[in-house]
PDB file of N, CA and C in Angstrom:
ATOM      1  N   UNK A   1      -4.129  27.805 -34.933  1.00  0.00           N
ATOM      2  CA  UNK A   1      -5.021  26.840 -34.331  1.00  0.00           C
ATOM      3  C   UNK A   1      -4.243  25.831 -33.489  1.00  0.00           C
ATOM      4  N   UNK A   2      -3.130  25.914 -34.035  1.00  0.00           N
ATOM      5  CA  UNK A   2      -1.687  24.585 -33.130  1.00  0.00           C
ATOM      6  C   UNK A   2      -1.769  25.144 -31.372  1.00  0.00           C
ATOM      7  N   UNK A   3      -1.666  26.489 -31.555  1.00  0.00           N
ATOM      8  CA  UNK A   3      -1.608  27.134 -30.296  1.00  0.00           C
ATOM      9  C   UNK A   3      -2.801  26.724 -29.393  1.00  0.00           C
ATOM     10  N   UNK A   4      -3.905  26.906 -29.898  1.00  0.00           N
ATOM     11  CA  UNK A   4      -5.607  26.385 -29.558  1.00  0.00           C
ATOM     12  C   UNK A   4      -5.169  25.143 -28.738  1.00  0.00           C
ATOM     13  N   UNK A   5      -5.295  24.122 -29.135  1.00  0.00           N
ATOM     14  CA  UNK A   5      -5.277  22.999 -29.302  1.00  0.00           C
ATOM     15  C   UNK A   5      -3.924  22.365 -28.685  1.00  0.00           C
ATOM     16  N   UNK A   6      -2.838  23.181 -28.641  1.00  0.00           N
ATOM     17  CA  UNK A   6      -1.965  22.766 -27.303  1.00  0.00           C
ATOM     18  C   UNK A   6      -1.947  22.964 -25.290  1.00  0.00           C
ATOM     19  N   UNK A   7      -3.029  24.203 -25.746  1.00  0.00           N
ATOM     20  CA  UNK A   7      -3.285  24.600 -24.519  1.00  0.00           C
ATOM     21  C   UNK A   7      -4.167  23.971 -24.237  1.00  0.00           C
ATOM     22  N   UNK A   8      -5.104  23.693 -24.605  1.00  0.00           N
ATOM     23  CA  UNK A   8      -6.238  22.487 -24.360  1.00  0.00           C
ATOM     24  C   UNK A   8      -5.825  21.100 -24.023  1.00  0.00           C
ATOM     25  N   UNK A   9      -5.110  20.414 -24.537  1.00  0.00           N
ATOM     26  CA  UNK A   9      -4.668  19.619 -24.398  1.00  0.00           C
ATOM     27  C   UNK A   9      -3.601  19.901 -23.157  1.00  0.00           C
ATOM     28  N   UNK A  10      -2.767  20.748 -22.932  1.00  0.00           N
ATOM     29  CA  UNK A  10      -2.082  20.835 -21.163  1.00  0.00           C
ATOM     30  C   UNK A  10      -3.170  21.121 -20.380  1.00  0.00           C
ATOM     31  N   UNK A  11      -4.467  22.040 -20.780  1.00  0.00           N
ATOM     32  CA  UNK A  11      -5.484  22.190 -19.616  1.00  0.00           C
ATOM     33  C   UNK A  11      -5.805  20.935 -19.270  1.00  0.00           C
ATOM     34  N   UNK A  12      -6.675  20.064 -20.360  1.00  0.00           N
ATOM     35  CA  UNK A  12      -6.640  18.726 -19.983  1.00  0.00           C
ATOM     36  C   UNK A  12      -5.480  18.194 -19.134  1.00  0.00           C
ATOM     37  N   UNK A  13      -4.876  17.683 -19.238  1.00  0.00           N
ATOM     38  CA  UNK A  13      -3.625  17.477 -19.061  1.00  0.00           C
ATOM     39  C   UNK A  13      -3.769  17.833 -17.421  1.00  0.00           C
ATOM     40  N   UNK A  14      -3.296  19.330 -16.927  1.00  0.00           N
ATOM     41  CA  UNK A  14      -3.008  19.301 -15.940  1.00  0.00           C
ATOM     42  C   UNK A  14      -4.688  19.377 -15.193  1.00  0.00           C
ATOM     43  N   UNK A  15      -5.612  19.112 -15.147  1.00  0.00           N
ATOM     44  CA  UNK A  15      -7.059  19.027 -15.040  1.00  0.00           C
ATOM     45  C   UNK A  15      -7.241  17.359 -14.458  1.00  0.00           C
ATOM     46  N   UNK A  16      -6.387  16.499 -15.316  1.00  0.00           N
ATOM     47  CA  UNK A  16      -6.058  15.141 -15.317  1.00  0.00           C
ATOM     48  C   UNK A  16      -5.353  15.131 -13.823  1.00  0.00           C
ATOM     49  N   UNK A  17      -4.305  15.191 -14.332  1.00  0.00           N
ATOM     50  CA  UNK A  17      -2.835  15.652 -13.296  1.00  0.00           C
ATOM     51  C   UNK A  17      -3.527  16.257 -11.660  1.00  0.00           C
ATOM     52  N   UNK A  18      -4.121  16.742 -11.736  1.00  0.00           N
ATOM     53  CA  UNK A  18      -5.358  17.676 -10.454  1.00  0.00           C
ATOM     54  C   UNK A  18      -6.063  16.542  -9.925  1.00  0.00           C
ATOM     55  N   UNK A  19      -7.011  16.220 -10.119  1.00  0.00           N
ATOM     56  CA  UNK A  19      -7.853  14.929 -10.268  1.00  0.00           C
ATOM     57  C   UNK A  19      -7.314  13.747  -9.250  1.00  0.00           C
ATOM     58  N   UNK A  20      -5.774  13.321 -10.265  1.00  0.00           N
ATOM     59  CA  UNK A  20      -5.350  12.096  -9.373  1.00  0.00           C
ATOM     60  C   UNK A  20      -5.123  12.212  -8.119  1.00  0.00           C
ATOM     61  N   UNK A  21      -3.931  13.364  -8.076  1.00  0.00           N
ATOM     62  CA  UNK A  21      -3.407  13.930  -6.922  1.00  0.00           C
ATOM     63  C   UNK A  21      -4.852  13.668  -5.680  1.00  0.00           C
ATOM     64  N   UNK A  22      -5.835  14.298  -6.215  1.00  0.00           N
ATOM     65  CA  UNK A  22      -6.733  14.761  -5.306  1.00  0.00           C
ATOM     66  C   UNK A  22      -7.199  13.269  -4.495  1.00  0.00           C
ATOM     67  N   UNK A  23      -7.306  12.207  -5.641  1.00  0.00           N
ATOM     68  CA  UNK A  23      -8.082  11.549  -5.378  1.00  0.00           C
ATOM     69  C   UNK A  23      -6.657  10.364  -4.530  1.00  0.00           C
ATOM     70  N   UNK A  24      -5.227  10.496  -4.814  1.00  0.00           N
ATOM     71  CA  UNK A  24      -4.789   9.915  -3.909  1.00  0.00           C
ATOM     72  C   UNK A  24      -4.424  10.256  -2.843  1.00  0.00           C
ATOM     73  N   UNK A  25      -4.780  11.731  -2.174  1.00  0.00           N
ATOM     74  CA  UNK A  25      -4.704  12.311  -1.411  1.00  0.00           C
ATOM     75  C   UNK A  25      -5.865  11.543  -0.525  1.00  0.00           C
ATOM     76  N   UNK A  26      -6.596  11.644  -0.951  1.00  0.00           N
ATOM     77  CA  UNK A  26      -8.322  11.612  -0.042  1.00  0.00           C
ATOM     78  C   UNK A  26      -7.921  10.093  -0.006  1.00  0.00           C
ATOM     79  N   UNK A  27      -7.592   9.100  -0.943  1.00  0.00           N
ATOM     80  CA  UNK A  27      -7.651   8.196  -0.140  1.00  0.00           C
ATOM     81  C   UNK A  27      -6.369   7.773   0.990  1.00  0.00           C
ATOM     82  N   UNK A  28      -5.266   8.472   0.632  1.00  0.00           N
ATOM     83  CA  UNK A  28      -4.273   8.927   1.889  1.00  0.00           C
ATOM     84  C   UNK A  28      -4.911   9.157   3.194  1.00  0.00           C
ATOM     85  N   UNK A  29      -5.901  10.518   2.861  1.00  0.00           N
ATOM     86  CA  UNK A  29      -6.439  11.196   4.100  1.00  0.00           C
ATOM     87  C   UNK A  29      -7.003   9.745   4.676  1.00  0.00           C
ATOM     88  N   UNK A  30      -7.910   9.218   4.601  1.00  0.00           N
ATOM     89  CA  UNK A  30      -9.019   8.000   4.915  1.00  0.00           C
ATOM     90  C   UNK A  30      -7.958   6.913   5.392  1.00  0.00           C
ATOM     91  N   UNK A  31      -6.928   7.059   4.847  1.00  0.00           N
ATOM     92  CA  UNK A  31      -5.939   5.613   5.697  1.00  0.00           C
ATOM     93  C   UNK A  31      -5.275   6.639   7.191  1.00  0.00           C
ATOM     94  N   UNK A  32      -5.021   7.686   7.254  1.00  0.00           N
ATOM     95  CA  UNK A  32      -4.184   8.484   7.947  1.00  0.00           C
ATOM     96  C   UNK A  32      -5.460   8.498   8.890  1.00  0.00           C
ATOM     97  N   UNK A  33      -6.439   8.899   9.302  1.00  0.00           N
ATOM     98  CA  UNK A  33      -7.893   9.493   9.831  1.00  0.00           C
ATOM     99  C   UNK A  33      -8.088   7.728  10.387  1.00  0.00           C
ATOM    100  N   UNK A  34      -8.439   6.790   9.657  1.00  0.00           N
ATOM    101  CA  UNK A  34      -8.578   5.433  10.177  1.00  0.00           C
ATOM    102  C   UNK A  34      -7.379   4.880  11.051  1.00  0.00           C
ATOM    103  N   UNK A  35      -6.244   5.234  10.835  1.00  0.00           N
ATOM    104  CA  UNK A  35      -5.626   5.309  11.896  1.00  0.00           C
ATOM    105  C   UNK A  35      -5.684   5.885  13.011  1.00  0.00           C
ATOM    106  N   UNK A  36      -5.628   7.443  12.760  1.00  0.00           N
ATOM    107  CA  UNK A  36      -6.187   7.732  14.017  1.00  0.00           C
ATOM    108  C   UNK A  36      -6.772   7.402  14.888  1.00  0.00           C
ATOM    109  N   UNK A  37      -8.257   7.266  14.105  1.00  0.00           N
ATOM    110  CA  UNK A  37      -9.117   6.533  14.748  1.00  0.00           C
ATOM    111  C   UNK A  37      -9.551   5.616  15.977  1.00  0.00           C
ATOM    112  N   UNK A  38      -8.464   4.913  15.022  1.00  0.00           N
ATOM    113  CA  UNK A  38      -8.271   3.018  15.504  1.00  0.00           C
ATOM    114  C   UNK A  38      -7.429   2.895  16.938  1.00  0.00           C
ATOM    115  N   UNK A  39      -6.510   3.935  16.962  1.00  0.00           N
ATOM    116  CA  UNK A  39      -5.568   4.469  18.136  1.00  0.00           C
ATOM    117  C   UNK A  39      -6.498   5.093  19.116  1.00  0.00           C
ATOM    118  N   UNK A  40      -7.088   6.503  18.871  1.00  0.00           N
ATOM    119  CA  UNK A  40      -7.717   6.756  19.510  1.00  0.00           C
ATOM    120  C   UNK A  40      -8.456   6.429  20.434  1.00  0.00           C
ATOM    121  N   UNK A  41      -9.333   6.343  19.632  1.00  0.00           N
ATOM    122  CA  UNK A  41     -11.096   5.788  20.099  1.00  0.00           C
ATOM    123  C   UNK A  41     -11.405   4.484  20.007  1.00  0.00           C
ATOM    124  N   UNK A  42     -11.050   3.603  19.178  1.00  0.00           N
ATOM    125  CA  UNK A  42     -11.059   1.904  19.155  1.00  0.00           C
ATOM    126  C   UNK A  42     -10.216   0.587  20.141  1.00  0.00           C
ATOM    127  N   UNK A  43      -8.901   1.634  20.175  1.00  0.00           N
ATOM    128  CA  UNK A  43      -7.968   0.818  20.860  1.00  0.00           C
ATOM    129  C   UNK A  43      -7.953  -0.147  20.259  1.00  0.00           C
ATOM    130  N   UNK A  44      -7.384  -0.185  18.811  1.00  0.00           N
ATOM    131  CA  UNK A  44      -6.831  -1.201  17.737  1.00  0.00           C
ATOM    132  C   UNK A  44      -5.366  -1.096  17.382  1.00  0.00           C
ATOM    133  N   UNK A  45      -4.594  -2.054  17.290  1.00  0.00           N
ATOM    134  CA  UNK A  45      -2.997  -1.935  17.141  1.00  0.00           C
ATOM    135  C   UNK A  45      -2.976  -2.290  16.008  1.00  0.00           C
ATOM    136  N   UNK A  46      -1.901  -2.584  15.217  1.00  0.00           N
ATOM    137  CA  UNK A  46      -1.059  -3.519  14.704  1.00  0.00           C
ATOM    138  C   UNK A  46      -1.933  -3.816  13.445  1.00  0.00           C
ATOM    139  N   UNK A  47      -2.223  -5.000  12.919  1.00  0.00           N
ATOM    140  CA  UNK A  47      -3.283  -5.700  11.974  1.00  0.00           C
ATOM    141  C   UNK A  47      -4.510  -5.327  11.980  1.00  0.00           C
ATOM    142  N   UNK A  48      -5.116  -4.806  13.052  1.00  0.00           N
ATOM    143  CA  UNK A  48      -6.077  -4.474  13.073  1.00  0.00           C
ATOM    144  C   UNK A  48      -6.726  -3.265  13.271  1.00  0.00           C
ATOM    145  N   UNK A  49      -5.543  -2.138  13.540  1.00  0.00           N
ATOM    146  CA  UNK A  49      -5.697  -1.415  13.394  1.00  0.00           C
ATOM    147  C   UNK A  49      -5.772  -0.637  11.710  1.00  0.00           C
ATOM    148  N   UNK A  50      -4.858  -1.405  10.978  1.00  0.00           N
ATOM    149  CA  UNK A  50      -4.754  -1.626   9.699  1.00  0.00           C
ATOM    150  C   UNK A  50      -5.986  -1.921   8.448  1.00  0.00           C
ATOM    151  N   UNK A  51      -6.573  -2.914   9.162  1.00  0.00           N
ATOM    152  CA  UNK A  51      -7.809  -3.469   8.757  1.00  0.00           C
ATOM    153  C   UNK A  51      -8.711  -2.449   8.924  1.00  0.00           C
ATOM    154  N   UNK A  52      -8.824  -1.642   9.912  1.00  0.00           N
ATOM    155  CA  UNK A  52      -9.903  -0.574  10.254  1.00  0.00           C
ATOM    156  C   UNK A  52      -9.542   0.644   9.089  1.00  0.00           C
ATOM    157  N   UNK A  53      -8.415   1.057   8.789  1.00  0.00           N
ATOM    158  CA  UNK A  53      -7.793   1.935   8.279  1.00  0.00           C
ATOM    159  C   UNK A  53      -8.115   1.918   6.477  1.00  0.00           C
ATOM    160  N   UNK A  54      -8.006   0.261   6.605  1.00  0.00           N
ATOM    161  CA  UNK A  54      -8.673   0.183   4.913  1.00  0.00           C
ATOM    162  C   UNK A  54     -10.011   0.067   5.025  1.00  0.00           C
ATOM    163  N   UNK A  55     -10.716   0.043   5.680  1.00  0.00           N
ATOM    164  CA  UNK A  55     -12.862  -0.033   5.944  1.00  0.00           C
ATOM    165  C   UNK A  55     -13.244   1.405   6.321  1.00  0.00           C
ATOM    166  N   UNK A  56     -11.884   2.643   6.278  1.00  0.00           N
ATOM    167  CA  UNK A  56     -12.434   3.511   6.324  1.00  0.00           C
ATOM    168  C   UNK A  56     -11.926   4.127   4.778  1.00  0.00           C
ATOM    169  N   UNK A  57     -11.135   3.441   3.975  1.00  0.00           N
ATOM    170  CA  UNK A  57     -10.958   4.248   2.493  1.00  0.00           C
ATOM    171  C   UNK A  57     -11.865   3.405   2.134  1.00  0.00           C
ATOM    172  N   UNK A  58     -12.526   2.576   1.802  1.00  0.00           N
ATOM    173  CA  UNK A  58     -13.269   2.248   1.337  1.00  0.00           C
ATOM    174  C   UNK A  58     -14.760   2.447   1.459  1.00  0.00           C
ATOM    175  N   UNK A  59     -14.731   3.165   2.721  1.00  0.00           N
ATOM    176  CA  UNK A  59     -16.329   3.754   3.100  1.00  0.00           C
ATOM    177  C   UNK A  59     -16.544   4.786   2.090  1.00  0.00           C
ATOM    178  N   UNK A  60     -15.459   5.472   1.646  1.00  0.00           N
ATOM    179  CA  UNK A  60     -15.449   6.114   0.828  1.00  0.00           C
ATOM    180  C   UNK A  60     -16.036   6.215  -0.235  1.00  0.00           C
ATOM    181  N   UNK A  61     -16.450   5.068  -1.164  1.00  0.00           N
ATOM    182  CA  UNK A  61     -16.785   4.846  -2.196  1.00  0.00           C
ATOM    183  C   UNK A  61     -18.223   4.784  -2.324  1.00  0.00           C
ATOM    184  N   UNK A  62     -19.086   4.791  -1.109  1.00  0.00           N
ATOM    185  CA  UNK A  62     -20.818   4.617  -0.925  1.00  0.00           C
ATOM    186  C   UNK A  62     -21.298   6.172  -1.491  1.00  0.00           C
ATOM    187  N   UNK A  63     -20.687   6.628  -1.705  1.00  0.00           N
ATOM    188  CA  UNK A  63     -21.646   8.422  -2.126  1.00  0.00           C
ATOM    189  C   UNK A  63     -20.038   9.422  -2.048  1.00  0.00           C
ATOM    190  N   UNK A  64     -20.565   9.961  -3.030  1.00  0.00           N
ATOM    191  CA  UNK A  64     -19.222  11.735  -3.117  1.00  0.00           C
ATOM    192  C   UNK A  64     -19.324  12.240  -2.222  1.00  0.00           C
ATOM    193  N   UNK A  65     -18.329  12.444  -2.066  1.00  0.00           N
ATOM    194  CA  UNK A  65     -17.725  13.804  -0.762  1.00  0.00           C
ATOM    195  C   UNK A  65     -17.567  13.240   0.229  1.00  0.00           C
ATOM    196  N   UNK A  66     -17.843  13.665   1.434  1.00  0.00           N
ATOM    197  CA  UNK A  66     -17.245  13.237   2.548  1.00  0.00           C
ATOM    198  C   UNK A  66     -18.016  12.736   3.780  1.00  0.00           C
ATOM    199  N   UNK A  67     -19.017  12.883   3.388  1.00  0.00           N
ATOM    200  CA  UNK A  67     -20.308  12.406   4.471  1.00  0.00           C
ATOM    201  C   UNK A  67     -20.171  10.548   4.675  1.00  0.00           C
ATOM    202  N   UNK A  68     -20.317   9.956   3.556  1.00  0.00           N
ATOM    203  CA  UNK A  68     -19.870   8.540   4.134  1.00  0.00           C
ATOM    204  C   UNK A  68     -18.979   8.291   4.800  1.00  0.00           C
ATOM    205  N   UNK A  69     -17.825   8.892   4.895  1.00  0.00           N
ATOM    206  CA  UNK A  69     -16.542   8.384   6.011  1.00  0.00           C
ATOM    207  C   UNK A  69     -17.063   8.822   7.157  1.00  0.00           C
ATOM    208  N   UNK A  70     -17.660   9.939   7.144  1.00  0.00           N
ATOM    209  CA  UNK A  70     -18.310  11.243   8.424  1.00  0.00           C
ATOM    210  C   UNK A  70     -18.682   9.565   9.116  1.00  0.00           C
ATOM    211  N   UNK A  71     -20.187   9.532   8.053  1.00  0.00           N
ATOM    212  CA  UNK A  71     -20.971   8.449   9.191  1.00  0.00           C
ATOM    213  C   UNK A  71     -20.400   6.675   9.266  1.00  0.00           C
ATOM    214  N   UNK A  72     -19.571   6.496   8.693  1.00  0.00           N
ATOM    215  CA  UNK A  72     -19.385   5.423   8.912  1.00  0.00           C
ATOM    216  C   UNK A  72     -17.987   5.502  10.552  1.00  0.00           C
ATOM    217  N   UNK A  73     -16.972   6.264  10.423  1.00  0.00           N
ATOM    218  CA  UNK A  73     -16.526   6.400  11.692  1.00  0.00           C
ATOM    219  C   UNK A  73     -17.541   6.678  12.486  1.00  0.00           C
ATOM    220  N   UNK A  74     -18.439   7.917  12.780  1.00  0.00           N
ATOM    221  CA  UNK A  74     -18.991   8.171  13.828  1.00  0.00           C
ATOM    222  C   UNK A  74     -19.929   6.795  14.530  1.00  0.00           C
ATOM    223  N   UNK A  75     -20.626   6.032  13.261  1.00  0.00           N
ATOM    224  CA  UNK A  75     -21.192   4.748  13.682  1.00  0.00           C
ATOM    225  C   UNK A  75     -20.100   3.771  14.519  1.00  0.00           C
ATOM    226  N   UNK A  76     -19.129   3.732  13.876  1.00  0.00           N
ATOM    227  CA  UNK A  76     -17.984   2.556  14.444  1.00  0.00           C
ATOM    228  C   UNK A  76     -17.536   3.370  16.174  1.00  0.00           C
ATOM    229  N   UNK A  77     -17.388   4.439  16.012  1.00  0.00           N
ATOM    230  CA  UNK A  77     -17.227   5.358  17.302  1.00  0.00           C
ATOM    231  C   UNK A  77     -18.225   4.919  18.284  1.00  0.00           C
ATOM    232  N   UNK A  78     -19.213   5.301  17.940  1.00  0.00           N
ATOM    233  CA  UNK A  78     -20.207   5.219  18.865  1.00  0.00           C
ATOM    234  C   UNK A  78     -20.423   3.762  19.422  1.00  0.00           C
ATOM    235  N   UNK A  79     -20.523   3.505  18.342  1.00  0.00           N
ATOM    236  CA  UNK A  79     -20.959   1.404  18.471  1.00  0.00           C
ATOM    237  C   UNK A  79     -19.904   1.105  19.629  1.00  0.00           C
ATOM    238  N   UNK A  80     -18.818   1.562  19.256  1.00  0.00           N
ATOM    239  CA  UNK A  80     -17.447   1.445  20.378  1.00  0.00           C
ATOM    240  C   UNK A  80     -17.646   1.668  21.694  1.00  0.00           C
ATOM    241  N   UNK A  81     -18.254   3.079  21.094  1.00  0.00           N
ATOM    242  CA  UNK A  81     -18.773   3.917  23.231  1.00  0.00           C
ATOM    243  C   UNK A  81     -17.774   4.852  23.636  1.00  0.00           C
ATOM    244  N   UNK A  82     -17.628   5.076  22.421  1.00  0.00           N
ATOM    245  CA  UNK A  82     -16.486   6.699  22.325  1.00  0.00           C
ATOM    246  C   UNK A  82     -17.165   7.701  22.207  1.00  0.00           C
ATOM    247  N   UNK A  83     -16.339   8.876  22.294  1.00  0.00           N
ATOM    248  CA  UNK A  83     -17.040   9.964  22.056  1.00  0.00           C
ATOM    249  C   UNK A  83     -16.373  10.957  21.416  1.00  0.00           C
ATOM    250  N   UNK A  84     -16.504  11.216  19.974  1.00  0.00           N
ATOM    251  CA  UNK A  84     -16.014  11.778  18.921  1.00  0.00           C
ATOM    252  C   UNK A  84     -17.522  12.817  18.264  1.00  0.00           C
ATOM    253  N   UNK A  85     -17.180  13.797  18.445  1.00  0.00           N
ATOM    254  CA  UNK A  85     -18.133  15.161  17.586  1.00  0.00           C
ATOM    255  C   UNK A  85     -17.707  15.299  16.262  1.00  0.00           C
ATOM    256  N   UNK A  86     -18.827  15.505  15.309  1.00  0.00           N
ATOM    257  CA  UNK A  86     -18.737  15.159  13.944  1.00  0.00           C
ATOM    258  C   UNK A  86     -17.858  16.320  13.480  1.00  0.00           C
ATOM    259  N   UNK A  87     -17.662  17.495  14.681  1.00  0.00           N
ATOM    260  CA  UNK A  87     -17.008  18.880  14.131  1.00  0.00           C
ATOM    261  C   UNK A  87     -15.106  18.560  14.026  1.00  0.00           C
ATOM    262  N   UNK A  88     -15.008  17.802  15.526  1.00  0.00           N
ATOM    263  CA  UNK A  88     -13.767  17.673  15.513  1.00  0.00           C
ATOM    264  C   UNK A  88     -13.259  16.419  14.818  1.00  0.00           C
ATOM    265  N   UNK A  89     -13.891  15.647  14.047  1.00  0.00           N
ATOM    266  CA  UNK A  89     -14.014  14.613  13.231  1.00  0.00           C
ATOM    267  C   UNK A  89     -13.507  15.617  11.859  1.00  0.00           C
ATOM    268  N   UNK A  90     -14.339  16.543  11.214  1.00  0.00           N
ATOM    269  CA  UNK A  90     -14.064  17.365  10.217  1.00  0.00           C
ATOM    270  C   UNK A  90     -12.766  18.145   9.979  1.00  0.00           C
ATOM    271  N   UNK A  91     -12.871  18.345  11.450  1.00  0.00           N
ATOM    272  CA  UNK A  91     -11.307  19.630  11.396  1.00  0.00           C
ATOM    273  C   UNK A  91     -10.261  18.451  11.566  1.00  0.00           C
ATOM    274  N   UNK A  92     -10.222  17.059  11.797  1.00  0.00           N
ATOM    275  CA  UNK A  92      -9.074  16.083  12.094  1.00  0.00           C
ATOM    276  C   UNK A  92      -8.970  15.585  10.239  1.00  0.00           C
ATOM    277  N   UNK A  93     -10.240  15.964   9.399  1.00  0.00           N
ATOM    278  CA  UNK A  93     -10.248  15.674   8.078  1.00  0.00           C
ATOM    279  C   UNK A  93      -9.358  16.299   7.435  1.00  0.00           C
ATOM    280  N   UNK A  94      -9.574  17.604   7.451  1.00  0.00           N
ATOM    281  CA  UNK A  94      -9.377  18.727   7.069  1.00  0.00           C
ATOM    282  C   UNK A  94      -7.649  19.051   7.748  1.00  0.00           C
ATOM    283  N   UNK A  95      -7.145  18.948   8.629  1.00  0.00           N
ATOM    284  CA  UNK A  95      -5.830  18.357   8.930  1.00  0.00           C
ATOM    285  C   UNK A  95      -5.204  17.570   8.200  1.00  0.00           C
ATOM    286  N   UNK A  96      -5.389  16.280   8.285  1.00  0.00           N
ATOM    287  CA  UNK A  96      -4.888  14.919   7.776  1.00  0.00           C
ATOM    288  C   UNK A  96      -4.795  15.512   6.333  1.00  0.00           C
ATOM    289  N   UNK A  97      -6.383  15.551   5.243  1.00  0.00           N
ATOM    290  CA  UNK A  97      -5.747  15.982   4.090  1.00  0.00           C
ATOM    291  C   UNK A  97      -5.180  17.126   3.405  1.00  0.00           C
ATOM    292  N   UNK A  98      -4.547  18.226   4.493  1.00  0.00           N
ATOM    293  CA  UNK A  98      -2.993  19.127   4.329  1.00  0.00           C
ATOM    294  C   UNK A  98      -2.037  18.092   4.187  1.00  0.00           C
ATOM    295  N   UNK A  99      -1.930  17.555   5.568  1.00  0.00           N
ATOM    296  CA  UNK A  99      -0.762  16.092   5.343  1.00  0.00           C
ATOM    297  C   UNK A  99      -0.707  15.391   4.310  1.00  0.00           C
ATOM    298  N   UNK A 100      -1.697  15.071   3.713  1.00  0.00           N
ATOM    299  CA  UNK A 100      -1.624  14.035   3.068  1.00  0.00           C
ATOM    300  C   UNK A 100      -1.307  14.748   1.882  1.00  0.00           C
ATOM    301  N   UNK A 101      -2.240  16.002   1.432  1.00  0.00           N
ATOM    302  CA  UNK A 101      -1.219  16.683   0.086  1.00  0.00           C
ATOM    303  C   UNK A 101       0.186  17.059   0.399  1.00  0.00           C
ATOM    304  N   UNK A 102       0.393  17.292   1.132  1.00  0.00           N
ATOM    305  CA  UNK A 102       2.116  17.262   1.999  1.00  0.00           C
ATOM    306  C   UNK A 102       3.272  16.226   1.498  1.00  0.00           C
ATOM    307  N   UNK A 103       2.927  15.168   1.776  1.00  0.00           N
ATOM    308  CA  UNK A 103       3.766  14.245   1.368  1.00  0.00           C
ATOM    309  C   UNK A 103       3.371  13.817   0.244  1.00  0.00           C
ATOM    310  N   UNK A 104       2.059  13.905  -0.607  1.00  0.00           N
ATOM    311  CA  UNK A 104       2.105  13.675  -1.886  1.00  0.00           C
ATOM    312  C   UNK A 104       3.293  14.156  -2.770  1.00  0.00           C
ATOM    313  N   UNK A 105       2.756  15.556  -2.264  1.00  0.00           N
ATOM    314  CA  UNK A 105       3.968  16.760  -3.297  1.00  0.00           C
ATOM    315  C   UNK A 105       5.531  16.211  -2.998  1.00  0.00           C
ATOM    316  N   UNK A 106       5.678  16.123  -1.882  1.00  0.00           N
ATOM    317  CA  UNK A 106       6.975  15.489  -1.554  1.00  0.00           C
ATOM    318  C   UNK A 106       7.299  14.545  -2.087  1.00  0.00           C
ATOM    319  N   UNK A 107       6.676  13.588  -2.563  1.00  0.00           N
ATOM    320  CA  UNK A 107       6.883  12.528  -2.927  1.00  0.00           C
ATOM    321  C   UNK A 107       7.675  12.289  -4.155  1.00  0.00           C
ATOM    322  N   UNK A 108       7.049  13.225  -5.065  1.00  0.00           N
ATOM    323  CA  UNK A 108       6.571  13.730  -6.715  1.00  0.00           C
ATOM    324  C   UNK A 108       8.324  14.354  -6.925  1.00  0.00           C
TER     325      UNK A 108
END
């Protein structure tokens, strides 16, 4: 039963271990992507480009998955008078968080 009950406890374990990674990844991705952003399409530098970069990890937190960052850049985009497609918005997601598990692992 020792056997049971050790593997359970590493599943947990690395289940745990999965989880964080993921979740400091995504909010990696959301600072890396708000940068972008802010460069891009905002023409924000420095402090304030910074500032934009944390209002997009934190958009994060209004609903799971990935649709709140979706619409909260595309709103700030637009409001701007840019022109960013929600597709190449996704695939710049979907980029960034490779990178961002990238240098996680590196990190580790």
């Amino acid at each position: 039963m020792s056997g049971f009950n050790d593997r359970e406890r590493a599943e947990e374990s690395k289940s745990a271990h999965d989880a964080e990674v993921t979740f400091k990844a995504t909010a990696r991705r959301n600072r890396l992507l708000g940068q972008w952003v802010a460069a891009e399409f905002l023409a924000l530098q420095g402090e304030a480009a910074d500032a934009f970069a944390k209002e997009v990890v934190t958009s994060d937190f209004e609903k799971p998955g990935d649709d709140d960052v979706v619409e909260f850049v595309l709103k700030r985009v637009g409001d701007a008078g840019g022109d960013l497609s929600e597709v190449r918005l996704r695939h710049k997601m979907a980029e960034l968080m490779r990178a961002a598990l990238d240098q996680i692992k590196s990190e580790s």
